[in-house]
N, C-alpha and C. Protein backbone atom coordinates (compact mmCIF):
# COMPACT_ATOMS: atom_id res chain seq x y z
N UNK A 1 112.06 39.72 35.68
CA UNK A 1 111.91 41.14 35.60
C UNK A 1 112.73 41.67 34.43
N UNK A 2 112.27 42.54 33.69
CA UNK A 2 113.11 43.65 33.21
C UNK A 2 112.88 45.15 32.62
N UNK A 3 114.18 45.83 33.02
CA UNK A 3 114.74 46.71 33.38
C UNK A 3 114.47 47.62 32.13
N UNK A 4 114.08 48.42 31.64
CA UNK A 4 114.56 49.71 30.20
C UNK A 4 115.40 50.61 30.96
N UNK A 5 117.13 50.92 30.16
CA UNK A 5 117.31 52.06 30.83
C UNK A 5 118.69 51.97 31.79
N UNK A 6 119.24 50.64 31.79
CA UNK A 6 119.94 50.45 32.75
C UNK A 6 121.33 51.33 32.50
N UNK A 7 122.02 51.63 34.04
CA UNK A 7 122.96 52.02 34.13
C UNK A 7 124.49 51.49 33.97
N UNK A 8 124.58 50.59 33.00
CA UNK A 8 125.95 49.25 33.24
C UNK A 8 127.50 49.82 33.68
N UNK A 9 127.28 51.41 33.63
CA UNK A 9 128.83 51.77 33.91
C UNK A 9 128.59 52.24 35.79
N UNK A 10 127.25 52.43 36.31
CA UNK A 10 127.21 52.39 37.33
C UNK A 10 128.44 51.67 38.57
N UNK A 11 129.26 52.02 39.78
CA UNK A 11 129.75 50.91 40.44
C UNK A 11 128.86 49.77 41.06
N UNK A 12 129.85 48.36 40.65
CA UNK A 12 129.31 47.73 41.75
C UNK A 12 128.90 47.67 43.22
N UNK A 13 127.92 47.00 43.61
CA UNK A 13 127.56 47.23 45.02
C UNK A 13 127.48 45.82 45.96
N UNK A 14 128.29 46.22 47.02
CA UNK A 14 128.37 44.99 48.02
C UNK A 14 126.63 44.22 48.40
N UNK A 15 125.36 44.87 47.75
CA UNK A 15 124.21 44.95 48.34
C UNK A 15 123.30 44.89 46.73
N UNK A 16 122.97 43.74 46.71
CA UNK A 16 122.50 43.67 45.38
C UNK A 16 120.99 44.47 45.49
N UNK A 17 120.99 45.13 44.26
CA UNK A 17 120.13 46.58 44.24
C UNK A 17 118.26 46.09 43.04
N UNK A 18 119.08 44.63 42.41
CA UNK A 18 117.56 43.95 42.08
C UNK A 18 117.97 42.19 42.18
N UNK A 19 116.62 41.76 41.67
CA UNK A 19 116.92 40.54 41.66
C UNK A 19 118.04 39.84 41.12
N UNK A 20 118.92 38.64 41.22
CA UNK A 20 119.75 38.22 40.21
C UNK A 20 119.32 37.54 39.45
N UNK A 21 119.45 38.08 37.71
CA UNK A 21 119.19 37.74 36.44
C UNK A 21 118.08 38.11 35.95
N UNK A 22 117.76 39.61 36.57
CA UNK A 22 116.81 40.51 36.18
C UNK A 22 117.53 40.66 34.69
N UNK A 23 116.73 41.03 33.80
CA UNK A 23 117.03 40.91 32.35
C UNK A 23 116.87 42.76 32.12
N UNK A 24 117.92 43.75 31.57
CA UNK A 24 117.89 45.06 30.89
C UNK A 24 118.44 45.53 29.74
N UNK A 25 118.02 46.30 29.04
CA UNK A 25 118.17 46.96 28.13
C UNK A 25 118.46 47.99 27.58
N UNK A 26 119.14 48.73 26.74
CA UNK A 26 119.23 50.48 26.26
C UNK A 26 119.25 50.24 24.76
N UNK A 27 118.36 51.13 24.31
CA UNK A 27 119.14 51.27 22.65
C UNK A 27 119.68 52.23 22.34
N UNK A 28 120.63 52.22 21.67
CA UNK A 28 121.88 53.00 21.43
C UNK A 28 121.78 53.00 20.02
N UNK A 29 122.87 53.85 19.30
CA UNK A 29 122.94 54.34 17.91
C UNK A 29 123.84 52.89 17.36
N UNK A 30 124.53 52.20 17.71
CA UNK A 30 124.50 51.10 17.63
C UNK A 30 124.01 49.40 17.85
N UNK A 31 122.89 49.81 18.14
CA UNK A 31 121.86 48.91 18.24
C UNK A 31 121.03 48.31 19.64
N UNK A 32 120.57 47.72 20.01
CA UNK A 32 120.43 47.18 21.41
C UNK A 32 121.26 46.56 22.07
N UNK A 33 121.50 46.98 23.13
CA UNK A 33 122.15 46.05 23.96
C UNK A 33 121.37 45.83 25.57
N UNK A 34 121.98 44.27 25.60
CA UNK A 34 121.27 43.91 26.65
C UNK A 34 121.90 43.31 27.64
N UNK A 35 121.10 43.49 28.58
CA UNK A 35 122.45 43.32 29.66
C UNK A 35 121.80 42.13 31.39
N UNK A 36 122.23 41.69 31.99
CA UNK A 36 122.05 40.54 33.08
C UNK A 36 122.47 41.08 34.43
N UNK A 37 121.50 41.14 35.71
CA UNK A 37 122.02 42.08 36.85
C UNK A 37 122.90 40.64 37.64
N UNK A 38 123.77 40.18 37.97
CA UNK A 38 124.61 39.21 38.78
C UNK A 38 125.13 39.41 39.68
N UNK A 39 126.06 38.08 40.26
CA UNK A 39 126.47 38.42 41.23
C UNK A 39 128.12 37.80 40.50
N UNK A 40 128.97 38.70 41.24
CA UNK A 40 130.77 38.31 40.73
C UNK A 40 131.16 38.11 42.17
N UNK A 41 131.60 36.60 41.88
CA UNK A 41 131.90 36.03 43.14
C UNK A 41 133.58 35.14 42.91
N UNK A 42 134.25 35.97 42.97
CA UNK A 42 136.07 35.05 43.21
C UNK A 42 135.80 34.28 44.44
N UNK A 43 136.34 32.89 43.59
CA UNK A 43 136.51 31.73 44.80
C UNK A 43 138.00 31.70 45.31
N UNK A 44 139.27 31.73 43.99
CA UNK A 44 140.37 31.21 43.99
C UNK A 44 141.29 32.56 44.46
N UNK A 45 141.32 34.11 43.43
CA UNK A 45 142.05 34.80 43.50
C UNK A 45 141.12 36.16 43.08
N UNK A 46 142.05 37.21 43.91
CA UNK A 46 141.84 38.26 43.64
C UNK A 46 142.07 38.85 42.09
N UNK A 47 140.76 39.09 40.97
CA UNK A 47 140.85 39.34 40.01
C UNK A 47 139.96 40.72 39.47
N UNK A 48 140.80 41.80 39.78
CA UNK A 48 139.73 42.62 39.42
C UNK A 48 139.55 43.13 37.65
N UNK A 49 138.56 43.81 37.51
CA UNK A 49 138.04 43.71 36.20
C UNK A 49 137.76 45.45 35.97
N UNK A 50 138.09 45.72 34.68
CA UNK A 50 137.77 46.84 33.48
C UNK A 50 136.87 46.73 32.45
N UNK A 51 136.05 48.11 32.08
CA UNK A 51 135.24 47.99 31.37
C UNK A 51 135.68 47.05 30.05
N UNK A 52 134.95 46.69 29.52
CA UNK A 52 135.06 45.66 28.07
C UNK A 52 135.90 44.70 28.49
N UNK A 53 135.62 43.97 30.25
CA UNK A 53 135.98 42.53 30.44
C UNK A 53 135.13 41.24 30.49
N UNK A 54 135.92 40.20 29.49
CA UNK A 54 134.52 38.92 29.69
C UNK A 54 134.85 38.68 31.30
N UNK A 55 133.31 38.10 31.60
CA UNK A 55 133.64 37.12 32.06
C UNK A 55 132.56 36.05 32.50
N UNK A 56 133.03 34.86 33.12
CA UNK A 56 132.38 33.71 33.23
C UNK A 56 131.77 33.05 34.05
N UNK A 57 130.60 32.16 33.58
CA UNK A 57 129.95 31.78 35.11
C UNK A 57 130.71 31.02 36.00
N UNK A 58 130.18 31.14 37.08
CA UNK A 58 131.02 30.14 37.92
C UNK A 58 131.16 28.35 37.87
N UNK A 59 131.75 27.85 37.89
CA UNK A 59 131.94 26.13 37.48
C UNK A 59 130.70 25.64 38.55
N UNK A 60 130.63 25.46 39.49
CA UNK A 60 129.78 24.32 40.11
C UNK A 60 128.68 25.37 41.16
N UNK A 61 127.85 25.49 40.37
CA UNK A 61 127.22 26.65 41.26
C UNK A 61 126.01 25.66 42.32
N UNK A 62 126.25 26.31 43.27
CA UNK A 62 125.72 25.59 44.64
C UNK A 62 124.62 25.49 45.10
N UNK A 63 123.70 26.84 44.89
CA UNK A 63 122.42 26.94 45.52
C UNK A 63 121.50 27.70 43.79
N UNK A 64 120.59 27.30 43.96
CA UNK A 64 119.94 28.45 42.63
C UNK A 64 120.07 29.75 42.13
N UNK A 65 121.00 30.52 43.77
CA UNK A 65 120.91 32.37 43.46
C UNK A 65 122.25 31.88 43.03
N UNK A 66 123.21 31.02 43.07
CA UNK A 66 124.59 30.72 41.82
C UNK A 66 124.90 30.59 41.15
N UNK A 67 123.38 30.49 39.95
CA UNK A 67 123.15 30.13 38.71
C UNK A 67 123.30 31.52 38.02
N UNK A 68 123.28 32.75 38.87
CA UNK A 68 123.55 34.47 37.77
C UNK A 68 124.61 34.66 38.54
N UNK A 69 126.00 33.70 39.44
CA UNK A 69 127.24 33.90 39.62
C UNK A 69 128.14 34.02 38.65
N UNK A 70 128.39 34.86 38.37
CA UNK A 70 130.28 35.16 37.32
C UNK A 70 131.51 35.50 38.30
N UNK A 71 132.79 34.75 37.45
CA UNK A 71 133.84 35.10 37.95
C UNK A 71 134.58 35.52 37.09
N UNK A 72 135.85 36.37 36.94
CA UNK A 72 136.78 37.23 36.33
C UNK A 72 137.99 36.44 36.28
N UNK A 73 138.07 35.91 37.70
CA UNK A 73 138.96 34.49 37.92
C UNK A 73 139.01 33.54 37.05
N UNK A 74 139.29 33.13 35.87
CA UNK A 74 138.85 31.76 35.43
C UNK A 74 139.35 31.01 35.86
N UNK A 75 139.79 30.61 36.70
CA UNK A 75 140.12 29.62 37.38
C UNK A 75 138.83 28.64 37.97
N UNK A 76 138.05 29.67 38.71
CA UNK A 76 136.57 29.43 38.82
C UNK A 76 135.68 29.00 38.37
N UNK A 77 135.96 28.85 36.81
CA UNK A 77 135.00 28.55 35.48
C UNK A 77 135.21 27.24 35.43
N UNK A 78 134.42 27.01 34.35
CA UNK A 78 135.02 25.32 34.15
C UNK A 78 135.82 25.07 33.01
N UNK A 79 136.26 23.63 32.66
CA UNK A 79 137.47 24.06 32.04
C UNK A 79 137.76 24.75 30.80
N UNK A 80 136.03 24.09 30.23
CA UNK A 80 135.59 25.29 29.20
C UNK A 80 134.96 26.25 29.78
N UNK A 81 135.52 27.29 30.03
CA UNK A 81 134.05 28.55 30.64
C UNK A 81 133.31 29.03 29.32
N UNK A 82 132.44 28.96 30.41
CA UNK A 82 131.22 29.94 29.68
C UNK A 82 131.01 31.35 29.43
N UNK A 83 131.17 32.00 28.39
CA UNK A 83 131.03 33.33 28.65
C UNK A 83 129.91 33.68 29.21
N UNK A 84 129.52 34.88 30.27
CA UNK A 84 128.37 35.35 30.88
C UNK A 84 128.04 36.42 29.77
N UNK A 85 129.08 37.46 29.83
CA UNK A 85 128.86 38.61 29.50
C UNK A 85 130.30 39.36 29.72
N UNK A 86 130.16 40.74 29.57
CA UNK A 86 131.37 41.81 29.63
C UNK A 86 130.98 42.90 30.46
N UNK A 87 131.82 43.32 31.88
CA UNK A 87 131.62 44.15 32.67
C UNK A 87 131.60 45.87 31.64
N UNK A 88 130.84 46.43 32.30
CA UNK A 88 130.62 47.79 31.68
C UNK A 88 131.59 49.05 32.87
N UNK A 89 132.17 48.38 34.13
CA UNK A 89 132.83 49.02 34.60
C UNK A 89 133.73 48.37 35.49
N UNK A 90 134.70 48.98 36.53
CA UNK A 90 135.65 48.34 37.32
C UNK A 90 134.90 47.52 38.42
N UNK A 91 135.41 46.72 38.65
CA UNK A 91 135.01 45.86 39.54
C UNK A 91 136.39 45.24 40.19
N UNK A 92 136.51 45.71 41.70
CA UNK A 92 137.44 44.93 42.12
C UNK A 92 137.92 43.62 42.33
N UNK A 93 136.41 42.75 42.37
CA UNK A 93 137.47 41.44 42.29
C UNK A 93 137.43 40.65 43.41
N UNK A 94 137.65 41.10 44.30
CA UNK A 94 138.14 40.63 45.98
C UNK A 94 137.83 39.11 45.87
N UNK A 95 139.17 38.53 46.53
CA UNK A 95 138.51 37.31 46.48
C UNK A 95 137.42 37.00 47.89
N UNK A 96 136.65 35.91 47.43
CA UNK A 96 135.22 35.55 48.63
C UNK A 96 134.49 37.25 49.18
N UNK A 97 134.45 37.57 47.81
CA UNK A 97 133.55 38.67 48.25
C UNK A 97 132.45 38.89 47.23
N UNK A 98 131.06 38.80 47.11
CA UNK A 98 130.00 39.39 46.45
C UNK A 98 130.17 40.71 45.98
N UNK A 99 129.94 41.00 44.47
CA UNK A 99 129.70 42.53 43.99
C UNK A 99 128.43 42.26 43.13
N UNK A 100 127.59 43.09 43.10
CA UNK A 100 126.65 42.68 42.15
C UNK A 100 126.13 44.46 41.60
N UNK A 101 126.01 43.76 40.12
CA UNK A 101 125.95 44.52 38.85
C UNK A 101 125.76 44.15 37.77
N UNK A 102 125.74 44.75 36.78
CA UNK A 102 125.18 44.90 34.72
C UNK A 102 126.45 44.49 34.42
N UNK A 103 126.05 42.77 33.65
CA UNK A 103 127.03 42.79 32.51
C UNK A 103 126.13 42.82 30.91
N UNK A 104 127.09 43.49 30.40
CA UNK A 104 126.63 43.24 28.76
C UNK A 104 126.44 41.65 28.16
N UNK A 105 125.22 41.47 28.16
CA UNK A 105 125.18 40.14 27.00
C UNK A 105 124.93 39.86 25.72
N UNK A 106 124.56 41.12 25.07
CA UNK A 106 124.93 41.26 23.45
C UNK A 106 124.51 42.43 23.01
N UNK A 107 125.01 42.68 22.14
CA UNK A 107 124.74 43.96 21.19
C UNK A 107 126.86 44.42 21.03
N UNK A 108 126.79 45.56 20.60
CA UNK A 108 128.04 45.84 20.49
C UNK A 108 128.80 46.08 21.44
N UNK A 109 130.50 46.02 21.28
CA UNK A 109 131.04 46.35 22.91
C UNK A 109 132.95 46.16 21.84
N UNK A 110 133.47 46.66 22.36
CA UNK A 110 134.71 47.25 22.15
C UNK A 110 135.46 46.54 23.09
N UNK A 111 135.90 45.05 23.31
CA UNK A 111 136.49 44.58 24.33
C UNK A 111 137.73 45.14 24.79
N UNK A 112 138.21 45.16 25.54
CA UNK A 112 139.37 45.64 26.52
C UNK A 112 141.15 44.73 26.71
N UNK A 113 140.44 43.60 26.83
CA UNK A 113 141.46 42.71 26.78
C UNK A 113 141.50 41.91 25.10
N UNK A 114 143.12 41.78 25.19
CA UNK A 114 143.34 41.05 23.26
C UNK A 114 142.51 40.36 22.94
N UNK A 115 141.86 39.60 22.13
CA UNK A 115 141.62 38.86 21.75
C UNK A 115 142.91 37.40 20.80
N UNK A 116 142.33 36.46 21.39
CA UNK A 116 143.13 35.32 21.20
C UNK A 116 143.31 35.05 19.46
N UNK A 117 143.77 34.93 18.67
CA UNK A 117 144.03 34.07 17.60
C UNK A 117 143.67 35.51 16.95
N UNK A 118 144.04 35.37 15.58
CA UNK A 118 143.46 36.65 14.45
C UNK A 118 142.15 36.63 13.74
N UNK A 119 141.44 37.39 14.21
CA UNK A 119 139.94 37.69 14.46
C UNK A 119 139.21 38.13 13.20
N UNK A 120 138.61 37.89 12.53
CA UNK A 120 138.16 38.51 11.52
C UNK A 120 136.69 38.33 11.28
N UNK A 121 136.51 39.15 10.83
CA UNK A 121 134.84 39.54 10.54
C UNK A 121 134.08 38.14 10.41
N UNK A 122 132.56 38.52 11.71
CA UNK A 122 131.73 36.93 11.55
C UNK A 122 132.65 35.86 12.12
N UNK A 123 133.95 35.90 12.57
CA UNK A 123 134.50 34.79 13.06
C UNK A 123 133.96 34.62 14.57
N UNK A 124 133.15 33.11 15.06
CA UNK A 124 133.05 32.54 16.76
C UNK A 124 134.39 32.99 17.34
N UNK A 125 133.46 33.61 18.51
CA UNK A 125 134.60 33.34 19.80
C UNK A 125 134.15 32.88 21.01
N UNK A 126 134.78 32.65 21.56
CA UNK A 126 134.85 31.63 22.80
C UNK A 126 135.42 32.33 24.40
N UNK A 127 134.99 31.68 25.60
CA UNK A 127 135.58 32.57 26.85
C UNK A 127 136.97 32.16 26.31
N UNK A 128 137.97 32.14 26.64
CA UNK A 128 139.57 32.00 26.85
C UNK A 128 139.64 31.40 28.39
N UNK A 129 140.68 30.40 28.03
CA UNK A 129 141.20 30.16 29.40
C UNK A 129 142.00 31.44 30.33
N UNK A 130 142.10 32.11 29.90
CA UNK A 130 142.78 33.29 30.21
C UNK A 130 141.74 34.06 30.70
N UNK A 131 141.96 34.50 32.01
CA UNK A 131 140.99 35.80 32.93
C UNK A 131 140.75 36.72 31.83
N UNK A 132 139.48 37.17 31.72
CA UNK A 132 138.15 37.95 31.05
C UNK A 132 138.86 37.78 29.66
N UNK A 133 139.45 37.29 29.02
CA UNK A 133 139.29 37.25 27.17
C UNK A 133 138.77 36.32 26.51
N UNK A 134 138.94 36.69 25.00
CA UNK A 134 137.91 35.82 23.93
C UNK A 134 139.02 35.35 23.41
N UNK A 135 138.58 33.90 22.67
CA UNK A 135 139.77 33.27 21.93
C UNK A 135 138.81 33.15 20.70
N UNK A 136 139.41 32.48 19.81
CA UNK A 136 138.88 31.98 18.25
C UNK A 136 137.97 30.53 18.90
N UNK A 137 136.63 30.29 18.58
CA UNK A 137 135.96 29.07 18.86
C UNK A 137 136.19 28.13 17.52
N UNK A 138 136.70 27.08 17.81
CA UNK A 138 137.39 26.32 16.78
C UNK A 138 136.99 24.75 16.83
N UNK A 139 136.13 24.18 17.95
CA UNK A 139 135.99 22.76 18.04
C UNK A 139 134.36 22.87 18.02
N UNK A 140 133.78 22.26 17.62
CA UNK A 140 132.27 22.07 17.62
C UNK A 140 131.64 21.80 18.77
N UNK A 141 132.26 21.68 19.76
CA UNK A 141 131.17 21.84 20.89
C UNK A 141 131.99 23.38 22.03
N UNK A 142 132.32 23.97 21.19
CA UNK A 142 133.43 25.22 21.74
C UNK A 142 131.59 26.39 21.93
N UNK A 143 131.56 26.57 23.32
CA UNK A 143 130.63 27.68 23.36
C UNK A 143 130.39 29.52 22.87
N UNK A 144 129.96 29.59 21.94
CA UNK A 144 130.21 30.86 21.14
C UNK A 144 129.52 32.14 22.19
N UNK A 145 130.27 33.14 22.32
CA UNK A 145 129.50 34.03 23.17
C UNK A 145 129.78 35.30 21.99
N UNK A 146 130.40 35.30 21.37
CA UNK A 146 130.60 37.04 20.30
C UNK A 146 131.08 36.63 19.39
N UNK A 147 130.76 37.26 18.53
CA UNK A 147 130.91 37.39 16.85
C UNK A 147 131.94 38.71 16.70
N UNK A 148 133.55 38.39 15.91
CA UNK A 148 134.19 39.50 15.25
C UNK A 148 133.65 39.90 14.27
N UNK A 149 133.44 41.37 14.62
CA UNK A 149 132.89 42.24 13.77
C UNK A 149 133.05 42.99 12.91
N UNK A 150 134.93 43.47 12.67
CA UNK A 150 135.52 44.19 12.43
C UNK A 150 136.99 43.83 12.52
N UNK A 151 137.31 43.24 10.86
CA UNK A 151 138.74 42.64 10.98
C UNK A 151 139.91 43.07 12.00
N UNK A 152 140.68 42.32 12.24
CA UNK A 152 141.84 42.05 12.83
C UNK A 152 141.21 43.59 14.45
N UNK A 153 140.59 43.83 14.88
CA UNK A 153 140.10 44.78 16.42
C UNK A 153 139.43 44.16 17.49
N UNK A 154 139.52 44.57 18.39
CA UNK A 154 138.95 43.93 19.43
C UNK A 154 137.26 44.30 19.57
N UNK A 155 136.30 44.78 18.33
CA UNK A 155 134.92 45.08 18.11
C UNK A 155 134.42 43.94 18.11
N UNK A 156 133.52 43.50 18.66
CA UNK A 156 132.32 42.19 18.72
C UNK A 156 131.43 42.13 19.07
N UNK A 157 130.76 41.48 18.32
CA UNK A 157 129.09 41.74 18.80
C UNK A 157 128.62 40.28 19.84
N UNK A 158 128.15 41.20 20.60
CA UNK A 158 127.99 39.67 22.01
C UNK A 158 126.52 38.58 21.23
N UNK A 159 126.99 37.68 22.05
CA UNK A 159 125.68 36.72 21.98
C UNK A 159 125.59 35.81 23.21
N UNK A 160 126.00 36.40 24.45
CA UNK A 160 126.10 35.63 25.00
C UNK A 160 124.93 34.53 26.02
N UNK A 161 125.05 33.54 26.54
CA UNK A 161 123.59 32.87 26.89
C UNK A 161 123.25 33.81 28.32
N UNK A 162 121.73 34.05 28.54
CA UNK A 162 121.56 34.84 30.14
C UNK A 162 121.15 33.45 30.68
């Protein structure tokens, strides 16, 4: 399915409101962005999340509806996580609790948390071992989810996989 139009700053909802990994969209004066409906599922710890946070799929996903699971936790991830995408609003987190909602998976986005290493224009980045941030992608099999866009700021343009 997908969506024109979506709401990504909407709250999450204990009661998922479409399918998971319905595919949406808005265009904006900065270009398209597109976005993945999921489910954020903490296994380990309570990690809640702010707008312009990565975060990652879950490491060993169990049944097929686990395959559009993200966690905020990286602990959860694997040891390389994967970036999913970047929450467009708060999300508490709870641990062993379902929220489902819009993350951003590319177009522009103003991340929230630092970014790892000194960032400069067109430079890969990578999830971070660190709950919802980007680091510098530096090893050749390092998974790229955003492009720095805008020397030494936390501006990047997503690319991340749905």
């Amino acid at each position: 399915m997908y969506i024109m139009g979506v709401d990504p700053t909407a709250a999450w909802t204990s009661t998922p409101e479409h399918a998971l990994g319905t595919i949406g969209a808005n265009i904006t004066s900065t270009g398209t962005e597109t976005y993945k409906y999921v489910a954020l599922r903490n296994e380990t710890a309570t990690v809640a999340t702010t707008d312009g946070a990565l975060v990652a799929y879950l490491a060993a996903p169990g049944t097929d509806a686990e395959i559009n699971t993200v966690v905020s936790d990286f602990t959860d991830a694997s040891l390389k996580p994967i970036g999913a995408g970047v929450t467009r609003a708060i999300v508490a987190g709870t641990l062993a609790t379902n929220f489902y909602g819009w993350i951003q998976t590319r177009g522009y986005k103003i991340m929230t948390v630092a970014l790892g290493g000194t960032v400069a224009a067109g430079d890969a980045l990578m999830a971070s071992t660190t709950d919802m941030a980007l680091t510098l992608a530096t090893a050749a099999d390092d998974h790229c989810c955003a492009v720095g866009h805008v020397d030494a700021t936390k501006n990047v343009r997503l690319c991340c996989v749905d």
